[in-house]
Structure formats: C-alpha cells, structure tokens
N, C-alpha and C. Protein backbone atom coordinates (compact mmCIF):
# COMPACT_ATOMS: atom_id res chain seq x y z
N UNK A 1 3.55 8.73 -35.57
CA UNK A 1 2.70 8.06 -36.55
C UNK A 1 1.88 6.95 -35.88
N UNK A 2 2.62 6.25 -35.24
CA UNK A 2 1.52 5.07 -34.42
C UNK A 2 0.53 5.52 -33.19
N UNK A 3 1.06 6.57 -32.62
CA UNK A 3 -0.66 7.58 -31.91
C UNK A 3 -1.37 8.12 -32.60
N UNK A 4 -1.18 8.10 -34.40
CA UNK A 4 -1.83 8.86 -35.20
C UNK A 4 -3.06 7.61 -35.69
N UNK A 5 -2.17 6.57 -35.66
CA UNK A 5 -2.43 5.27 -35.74
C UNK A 5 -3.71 4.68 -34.53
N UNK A 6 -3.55 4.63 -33.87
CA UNK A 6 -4.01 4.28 -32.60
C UNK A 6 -5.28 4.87 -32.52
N UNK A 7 -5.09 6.37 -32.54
CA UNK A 7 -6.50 7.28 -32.14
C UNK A 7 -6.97 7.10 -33.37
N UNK A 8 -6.98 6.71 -34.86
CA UNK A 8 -8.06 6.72 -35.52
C UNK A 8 -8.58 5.13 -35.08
N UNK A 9 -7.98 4.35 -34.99
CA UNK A 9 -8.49 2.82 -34.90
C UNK A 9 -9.42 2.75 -33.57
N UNK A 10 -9.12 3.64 -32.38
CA UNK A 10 -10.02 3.84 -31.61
C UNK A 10 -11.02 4.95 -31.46
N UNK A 11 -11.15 5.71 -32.65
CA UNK A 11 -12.17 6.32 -32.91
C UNK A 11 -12.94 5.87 -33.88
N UNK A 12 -12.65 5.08 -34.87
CA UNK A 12 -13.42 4.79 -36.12
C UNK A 12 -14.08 3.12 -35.00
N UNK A 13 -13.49 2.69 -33.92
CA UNK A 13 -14.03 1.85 -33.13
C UNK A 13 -15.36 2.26 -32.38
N UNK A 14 -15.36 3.23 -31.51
CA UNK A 14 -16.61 3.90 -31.04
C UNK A 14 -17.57 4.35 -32.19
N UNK A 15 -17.22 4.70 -33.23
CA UNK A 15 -18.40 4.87 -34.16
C UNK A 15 -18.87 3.44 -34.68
N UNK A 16 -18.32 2.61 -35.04
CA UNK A 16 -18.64 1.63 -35.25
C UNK A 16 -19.47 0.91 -34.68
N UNK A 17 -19.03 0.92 -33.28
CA UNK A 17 -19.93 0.46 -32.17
C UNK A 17 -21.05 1.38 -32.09
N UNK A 18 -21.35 2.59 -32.11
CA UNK A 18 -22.50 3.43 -32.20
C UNK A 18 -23.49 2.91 -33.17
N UNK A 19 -23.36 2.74 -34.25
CA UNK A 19 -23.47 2.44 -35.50
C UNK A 19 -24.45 0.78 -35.22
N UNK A 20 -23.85 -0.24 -34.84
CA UNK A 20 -24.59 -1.44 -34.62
C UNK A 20 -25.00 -1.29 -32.91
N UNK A 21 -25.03 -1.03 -32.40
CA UNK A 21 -25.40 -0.96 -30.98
C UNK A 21 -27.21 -0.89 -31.25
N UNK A 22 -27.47 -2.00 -30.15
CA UNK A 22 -29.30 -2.30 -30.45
C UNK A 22 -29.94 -1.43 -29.35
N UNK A 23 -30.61 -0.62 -29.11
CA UNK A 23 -31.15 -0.17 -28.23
C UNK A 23 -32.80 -0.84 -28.00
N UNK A 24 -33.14 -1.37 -29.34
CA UNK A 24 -34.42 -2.25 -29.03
C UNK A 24 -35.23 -1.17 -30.12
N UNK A 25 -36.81 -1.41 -29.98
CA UNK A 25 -37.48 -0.67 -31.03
C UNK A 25 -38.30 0.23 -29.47
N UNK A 26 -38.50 1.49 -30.25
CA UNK A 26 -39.46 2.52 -29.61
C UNK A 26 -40.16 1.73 -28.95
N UNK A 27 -40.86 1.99 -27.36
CA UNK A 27 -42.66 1.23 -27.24
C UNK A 27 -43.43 2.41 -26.90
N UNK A 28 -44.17 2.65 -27.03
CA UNK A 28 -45.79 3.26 -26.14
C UNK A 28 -46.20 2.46 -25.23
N UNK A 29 -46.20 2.80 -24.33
CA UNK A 29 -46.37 2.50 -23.05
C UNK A 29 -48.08 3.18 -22.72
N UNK A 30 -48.95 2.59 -22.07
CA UNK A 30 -50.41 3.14 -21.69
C UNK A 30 -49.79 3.59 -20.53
N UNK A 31 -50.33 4.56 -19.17
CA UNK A 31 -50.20 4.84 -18.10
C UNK A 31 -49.96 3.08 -16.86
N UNK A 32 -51.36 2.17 -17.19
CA UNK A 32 -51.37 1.33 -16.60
C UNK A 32 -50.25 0.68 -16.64
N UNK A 33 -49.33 0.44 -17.72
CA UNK A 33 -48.65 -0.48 -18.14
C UNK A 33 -47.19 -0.05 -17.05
N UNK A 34 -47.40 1.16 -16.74
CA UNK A 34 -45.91 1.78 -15.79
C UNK A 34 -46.26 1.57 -14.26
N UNK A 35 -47.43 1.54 -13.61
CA UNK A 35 -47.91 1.10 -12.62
C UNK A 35 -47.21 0.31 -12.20
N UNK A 36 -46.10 0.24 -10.55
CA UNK A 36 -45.80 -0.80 -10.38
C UNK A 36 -43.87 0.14 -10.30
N UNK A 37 -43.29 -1.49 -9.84
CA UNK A 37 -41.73 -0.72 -9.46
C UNK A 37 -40.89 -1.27 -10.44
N UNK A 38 -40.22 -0.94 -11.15
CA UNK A 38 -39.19 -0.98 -11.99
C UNK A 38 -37.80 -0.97 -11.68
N UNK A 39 -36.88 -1.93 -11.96
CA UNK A 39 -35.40 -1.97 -11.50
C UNK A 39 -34.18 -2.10 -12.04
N UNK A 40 -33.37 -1.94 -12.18
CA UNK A 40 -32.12 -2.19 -12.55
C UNK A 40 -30.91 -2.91 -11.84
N UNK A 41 -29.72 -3.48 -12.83
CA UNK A 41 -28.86 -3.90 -12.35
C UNK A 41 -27.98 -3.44 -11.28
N UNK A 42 -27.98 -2.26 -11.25
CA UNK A 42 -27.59 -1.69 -10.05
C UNK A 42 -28.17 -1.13 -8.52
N UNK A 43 -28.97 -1.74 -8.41
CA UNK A 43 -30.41 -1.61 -7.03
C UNK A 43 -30.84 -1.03 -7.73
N UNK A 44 -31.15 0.09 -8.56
CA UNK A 44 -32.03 1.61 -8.82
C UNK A 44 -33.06 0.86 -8.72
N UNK A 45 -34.47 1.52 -8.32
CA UNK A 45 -35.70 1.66 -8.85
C UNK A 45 -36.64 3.10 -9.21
N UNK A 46 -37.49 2.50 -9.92
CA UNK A 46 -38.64 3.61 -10.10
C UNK A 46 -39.86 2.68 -9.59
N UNK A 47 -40.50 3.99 -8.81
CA UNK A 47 -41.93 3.20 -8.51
C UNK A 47 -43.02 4.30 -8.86
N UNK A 48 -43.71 3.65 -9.90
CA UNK A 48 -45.09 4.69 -10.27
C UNK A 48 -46.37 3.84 -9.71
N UNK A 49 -46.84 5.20 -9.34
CA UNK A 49 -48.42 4.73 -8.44
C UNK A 49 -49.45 5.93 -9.31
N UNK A 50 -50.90 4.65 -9.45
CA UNK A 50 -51.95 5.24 -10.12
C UNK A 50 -51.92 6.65 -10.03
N UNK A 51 -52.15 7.28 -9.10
CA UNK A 51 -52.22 8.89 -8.74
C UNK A 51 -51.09 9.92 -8.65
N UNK A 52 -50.25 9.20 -10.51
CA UNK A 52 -49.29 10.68 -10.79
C UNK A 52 -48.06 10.36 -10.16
N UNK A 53 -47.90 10.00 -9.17
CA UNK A 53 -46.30 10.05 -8.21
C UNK A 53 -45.09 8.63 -8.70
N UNK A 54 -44.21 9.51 -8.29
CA UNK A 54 -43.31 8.32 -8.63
C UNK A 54 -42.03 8.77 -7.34
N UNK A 55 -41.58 7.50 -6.87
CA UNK A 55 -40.54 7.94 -6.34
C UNK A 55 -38.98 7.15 -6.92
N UNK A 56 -37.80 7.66 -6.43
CA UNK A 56 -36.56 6.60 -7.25
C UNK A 56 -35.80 6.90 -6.62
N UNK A 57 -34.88 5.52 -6.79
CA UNK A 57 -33.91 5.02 -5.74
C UNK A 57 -32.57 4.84 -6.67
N UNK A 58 -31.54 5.35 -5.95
CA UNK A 58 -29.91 5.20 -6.74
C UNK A 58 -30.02 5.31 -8.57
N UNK A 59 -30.69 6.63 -8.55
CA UNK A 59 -30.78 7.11 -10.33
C UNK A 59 -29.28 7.42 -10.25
N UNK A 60 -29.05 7.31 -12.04
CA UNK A 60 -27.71 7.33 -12.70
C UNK A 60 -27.09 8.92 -11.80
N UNK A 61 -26.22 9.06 -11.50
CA UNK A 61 -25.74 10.51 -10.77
C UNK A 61 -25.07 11.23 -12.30
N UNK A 62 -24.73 10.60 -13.52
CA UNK A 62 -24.45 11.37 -14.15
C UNK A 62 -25.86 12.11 -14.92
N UNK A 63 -26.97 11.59 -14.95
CA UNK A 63 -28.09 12.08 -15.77
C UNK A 63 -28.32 13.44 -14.89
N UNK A 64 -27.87 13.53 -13.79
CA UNK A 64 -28.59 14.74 -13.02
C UNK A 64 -27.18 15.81 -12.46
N UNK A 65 -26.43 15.55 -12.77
CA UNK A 65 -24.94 16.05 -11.97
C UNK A 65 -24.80 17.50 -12.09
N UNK A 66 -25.55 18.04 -13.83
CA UNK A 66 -25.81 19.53 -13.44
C UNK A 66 -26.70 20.12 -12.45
N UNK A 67 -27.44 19.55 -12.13
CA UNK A 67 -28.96 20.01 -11.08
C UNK A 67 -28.50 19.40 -9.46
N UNK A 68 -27.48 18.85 -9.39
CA UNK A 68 -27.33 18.50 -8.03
C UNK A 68 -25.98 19.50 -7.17
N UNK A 69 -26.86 19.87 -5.73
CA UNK A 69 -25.76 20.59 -4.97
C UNK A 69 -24.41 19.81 -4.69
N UNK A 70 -23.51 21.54 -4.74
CA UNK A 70 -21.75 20.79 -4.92
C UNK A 70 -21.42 19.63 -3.81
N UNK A 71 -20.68 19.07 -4.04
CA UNK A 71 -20.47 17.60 -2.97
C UNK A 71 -21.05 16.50 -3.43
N UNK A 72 -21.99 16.52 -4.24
CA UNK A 72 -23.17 15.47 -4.30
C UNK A 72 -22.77 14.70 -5.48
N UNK A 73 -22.38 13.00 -4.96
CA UNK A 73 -21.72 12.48 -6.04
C UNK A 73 -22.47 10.77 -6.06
N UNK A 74 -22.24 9.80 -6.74
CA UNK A 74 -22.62 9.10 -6.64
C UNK A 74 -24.07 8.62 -7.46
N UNK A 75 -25.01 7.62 -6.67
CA UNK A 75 -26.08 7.65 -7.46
C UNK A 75 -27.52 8.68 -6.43
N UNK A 76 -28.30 8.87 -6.63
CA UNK A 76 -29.09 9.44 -6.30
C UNK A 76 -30.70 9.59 -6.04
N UNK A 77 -31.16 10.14 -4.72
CA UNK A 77 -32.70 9.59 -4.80
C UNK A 77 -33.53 10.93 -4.93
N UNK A 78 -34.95 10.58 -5.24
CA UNK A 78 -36.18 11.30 -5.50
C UNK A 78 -37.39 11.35 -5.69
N UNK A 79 -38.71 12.16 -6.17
CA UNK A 79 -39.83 11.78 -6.03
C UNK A 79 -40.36 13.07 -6.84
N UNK A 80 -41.62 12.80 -7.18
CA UNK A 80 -42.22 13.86 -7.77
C UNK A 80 -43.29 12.90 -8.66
N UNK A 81 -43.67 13.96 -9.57
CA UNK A 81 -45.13 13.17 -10.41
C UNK A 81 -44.55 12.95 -11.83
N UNK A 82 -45.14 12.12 -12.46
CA UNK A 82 -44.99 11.71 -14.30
C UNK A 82 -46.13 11.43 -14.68
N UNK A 83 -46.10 11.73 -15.90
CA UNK A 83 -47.39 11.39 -16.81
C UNK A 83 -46.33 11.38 -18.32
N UNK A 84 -47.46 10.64 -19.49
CA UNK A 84 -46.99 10.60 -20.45
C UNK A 84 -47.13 11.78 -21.73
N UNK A 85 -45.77 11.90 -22.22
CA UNK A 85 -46.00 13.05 -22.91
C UNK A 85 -45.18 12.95 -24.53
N UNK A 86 -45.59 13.62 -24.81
CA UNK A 86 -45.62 13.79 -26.60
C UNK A 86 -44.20 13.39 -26.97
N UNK A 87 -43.53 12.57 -27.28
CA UNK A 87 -41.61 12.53 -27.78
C UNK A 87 -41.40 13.38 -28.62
N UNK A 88 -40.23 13.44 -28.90
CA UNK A 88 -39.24 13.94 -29.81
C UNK A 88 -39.96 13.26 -31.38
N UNK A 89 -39.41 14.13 -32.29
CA UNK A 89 -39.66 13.41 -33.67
C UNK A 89 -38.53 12.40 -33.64
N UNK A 90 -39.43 11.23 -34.75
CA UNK A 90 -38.44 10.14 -34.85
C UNK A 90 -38.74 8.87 -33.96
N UNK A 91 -39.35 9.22 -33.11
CA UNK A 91 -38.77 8.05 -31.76
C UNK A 91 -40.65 7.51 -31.94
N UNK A 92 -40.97 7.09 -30.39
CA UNK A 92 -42.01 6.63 -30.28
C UNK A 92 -43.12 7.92 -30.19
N UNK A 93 -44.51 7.72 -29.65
CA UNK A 93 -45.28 8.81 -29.75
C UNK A 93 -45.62 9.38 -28.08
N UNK A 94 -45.17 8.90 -27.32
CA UNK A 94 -44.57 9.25 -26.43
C UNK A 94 -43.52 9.07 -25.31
N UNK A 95 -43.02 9.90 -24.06
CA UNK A 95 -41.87 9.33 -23.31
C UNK A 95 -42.67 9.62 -21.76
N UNK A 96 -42.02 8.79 -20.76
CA UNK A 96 -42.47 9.06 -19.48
C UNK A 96 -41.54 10.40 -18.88
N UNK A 97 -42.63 10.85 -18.67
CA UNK A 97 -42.49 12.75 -18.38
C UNK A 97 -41.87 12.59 -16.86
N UNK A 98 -40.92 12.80 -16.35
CA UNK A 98 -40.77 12.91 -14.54
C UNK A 98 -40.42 14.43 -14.42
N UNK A 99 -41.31 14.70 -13.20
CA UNK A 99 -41.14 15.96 -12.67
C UNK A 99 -40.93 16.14 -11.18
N UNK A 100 -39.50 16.61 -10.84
CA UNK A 100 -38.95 16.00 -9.50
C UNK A 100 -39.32 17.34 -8.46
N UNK A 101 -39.74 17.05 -7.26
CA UNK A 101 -39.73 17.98 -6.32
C UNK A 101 -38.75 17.41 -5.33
N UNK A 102 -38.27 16.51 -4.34
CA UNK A 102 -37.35 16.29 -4.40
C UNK A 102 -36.03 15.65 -4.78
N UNK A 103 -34.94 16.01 -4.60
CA UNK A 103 -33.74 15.33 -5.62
C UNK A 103 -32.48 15.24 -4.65
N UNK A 104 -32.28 14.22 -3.97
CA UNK A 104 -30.56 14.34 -3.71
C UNK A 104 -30.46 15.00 -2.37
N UNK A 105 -31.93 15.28 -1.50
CA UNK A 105 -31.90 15.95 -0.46
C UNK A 105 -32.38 17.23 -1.04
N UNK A 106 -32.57 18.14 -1.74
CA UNK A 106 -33.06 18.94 -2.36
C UNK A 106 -34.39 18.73 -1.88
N UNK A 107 -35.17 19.91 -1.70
CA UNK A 107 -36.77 19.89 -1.19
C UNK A 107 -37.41 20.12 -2.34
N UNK A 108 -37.12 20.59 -2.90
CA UNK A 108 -37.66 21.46 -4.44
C UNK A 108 -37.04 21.34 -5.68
N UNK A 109 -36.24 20.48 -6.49
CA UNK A 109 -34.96 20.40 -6.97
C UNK A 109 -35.77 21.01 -8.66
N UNK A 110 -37.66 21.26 -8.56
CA UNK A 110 -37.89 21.41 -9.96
C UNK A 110 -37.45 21.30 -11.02
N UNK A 111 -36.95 20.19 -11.12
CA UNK A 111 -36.19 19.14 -12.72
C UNK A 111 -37.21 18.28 -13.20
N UNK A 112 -37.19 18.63 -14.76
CA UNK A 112 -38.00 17.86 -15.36
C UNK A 112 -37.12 16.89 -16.02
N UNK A 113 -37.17 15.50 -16.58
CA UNK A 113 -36.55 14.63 -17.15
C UNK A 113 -37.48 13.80 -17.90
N UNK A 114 -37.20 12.74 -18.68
CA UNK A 114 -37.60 11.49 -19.54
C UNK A 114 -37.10 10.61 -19.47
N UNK A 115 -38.07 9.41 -19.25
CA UNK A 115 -37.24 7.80 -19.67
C UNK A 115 -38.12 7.90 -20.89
N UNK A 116 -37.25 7.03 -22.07
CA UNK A 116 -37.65 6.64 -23.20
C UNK A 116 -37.96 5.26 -22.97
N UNK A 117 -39.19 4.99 -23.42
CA UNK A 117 -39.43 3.00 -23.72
C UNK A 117 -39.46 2.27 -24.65
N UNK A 118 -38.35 1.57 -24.16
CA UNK A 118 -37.74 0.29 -25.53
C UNK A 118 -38.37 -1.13 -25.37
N UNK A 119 -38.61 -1.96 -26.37
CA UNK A 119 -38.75 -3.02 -26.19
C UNK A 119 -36.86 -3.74 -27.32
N UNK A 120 -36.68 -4.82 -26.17
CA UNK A 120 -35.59 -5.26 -26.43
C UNK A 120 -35.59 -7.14 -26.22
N UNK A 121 -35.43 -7.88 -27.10
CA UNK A 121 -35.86 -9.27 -26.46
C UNK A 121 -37.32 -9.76 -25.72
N UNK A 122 -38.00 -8.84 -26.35
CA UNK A 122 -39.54 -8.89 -25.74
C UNK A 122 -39.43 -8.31 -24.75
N UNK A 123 -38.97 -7.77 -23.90
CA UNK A 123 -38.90 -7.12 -22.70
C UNK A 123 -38.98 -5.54 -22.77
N UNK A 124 -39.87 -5.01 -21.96
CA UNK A 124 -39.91 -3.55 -22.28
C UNK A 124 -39.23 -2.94 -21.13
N UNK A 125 -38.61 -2.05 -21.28
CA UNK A 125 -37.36 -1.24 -20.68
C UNK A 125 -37.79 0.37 -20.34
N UNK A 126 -37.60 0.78 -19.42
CA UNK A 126 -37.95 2.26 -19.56
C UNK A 126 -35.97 2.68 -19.22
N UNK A 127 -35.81 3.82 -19.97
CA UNK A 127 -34.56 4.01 -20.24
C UNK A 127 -34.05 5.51 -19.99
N UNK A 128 -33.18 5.88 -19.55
CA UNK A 128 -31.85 7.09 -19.21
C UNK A 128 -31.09 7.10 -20.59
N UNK A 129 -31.37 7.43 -21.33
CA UNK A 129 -30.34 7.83 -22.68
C UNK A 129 -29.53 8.83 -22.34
N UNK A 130 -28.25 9.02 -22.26
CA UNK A 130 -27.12 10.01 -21.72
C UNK A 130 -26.22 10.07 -22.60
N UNK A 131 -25.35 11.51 -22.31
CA UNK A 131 -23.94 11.51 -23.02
C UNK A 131 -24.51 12.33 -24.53
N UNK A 132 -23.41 12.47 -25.28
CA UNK A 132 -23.62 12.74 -26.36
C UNK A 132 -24.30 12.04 -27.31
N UNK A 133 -25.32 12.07 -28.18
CA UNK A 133 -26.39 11.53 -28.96
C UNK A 133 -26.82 10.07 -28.53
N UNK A 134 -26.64 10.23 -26.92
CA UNK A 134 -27.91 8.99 -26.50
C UNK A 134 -26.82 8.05 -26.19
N UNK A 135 -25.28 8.01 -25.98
CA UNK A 135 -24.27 6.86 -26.04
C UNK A 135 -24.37 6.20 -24.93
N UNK A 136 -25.17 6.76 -24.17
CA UNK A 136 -24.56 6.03 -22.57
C UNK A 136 -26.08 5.56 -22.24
N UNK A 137 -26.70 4.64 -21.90
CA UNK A 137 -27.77 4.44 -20.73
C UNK A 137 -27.81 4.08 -20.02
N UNK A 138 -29.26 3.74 -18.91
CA UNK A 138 -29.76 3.35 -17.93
C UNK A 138 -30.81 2.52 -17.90
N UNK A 139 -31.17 1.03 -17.73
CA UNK A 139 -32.25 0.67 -17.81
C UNK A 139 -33.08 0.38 -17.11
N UNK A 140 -34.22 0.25 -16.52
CA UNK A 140 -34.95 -0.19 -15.65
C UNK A 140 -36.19 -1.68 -16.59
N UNK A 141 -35.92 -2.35 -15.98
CA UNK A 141 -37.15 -3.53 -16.14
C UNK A 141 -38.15 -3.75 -15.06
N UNK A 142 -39.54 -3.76 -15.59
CA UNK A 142 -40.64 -3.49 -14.30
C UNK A 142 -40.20 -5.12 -13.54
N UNK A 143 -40.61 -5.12 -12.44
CA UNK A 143 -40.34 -6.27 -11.16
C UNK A 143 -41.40 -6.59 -11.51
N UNK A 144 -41.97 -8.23 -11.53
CA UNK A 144 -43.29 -8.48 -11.05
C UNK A 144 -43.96 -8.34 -10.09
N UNK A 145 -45.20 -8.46 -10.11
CA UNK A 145 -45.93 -8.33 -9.10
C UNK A 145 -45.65 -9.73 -8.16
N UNK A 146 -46.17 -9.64 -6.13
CA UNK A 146 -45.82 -11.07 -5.97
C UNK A 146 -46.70 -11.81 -6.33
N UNK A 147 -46.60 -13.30 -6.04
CA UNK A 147 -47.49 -13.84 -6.15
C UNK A 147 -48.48 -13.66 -5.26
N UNK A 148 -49.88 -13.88 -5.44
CA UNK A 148 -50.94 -13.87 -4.19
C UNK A 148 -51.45 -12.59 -4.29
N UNK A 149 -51.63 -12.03 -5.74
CA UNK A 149 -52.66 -10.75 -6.19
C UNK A 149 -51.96 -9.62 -5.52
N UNK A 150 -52.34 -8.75 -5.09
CA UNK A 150 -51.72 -7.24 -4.58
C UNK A 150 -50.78 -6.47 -5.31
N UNK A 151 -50.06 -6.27 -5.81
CA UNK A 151 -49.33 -5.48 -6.62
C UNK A 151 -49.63 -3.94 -6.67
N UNK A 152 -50.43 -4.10 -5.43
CA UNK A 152 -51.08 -2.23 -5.48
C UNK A 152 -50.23 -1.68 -5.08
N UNK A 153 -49.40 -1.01 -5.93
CA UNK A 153 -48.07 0.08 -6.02
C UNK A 153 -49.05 1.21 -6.04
C-alpha cells in the first residue's frame, strides 16, 4: 500500500510540475535576429552566419541519439544550413529549420531538426524541446557581440 502510495504522489508530482512549468511565450524570430553565436550553460553553441550555415558545438546527445553511430555518447558536434520555417499549429509562426550534413563525425548524417523560440524574462532563447510532450530542454541564449563593432559571424 505505501508503493501504491508513493508512485501516485510521485506521479501526480511530475504532472503537476508539467502543468506550471514556464517555458516563456512563442517568439518569431526575423533571419537577422539569429545571426551571430548562441550558448548555453553547458559550453554548447550554435553559430548562424548570413549565408544559410550554421555550425554547433556539444548539442544535447539525447536530441540526436537515434541518428548517431553505435558508440557515440555524450554531447555532440555539427554543421549544415537553417532557414526559417512554418511551426507546428499552436506555437509561434515559425521555428529555426537545421539541416545537418555533418553530425558526430558523420560526413552526411542528413538530419533535419528545430529549435523553437521563446522569449522568457525578456530574453529570447532558441530551444531543444525533448522527451515526451516537450518535458525535457535545451537552451541557447545569443552571446553578444564584442565590443568595438564586428560581430560578423
């Protein structure tokens, strides 16, 4: 009776938490506005440059773990082109499209993926939504540019 106990109090807990958990509101993002390198708490980056390409450094290893050769664990790097494209119903009116040619040492790994963009605390986020109905993410916040003009990513 008290594991009967237990597993509902820690399941009616994860919904709960699902339930108020803030992910921030949808953003639209222009192309210009992604220009530039983006980072996270854990080194990762994304870097998008005017002409389509993006490359990335220590992405989540679970967002990609079906598409990566056996052995391959951890976080993970890559490159390929993005542009913005139409979302899902519901959400914003569009998501950043990535289309990887390489992945993980892969020459060709042809995986397509999405970050979704949130604004959260005024801060806009491009995001890894994972897991079952979006439970798990990844965030990236763009880096500034330095000081002394240049920022030509």
């Amino acid at each position: 009776m008290l594991a009967l106990v237990a597993v509902l109090v820690i399941g009616g807990g994860c919904v709960l938490g699902e339930l108020f958990v803030d992910y921030g509101e949808p953003a639209d993002p222009r192309p210009t506005d992604l220009f530039g390198t983006w980072s996270n708490a854990d080194g990762g980056s994304l870097v998008f440059t005017a002409d389509g390409r993006f490359t990335a450094t220590k992405l989540p290893y679970w967002e990609f773990h079906d598409f990566l050769p056996d052995g391959c664990t951890g976080q993970v790097d890559g490159g390929g082109v993005w542009e913005l494209r139409p979302a899902r119903s519901g959400g914003p009116d569009s998501v950043v499209g990535l289309d990887f040619g390489p992945l993980a040492g892969q020459a060709d790994a042809r995986l397509g993926e999405s970050l979704d963009a949130v604004v959260q605390d005024g801060k806009t986020y491009l995001v890894f939504f994972m897991g079952a109905g979006g439970n798990s993410w990844h965030a990236y916040e763009k880096t500034p540019a330095p000081l002394g003009g240049g920022g030509g990513d």
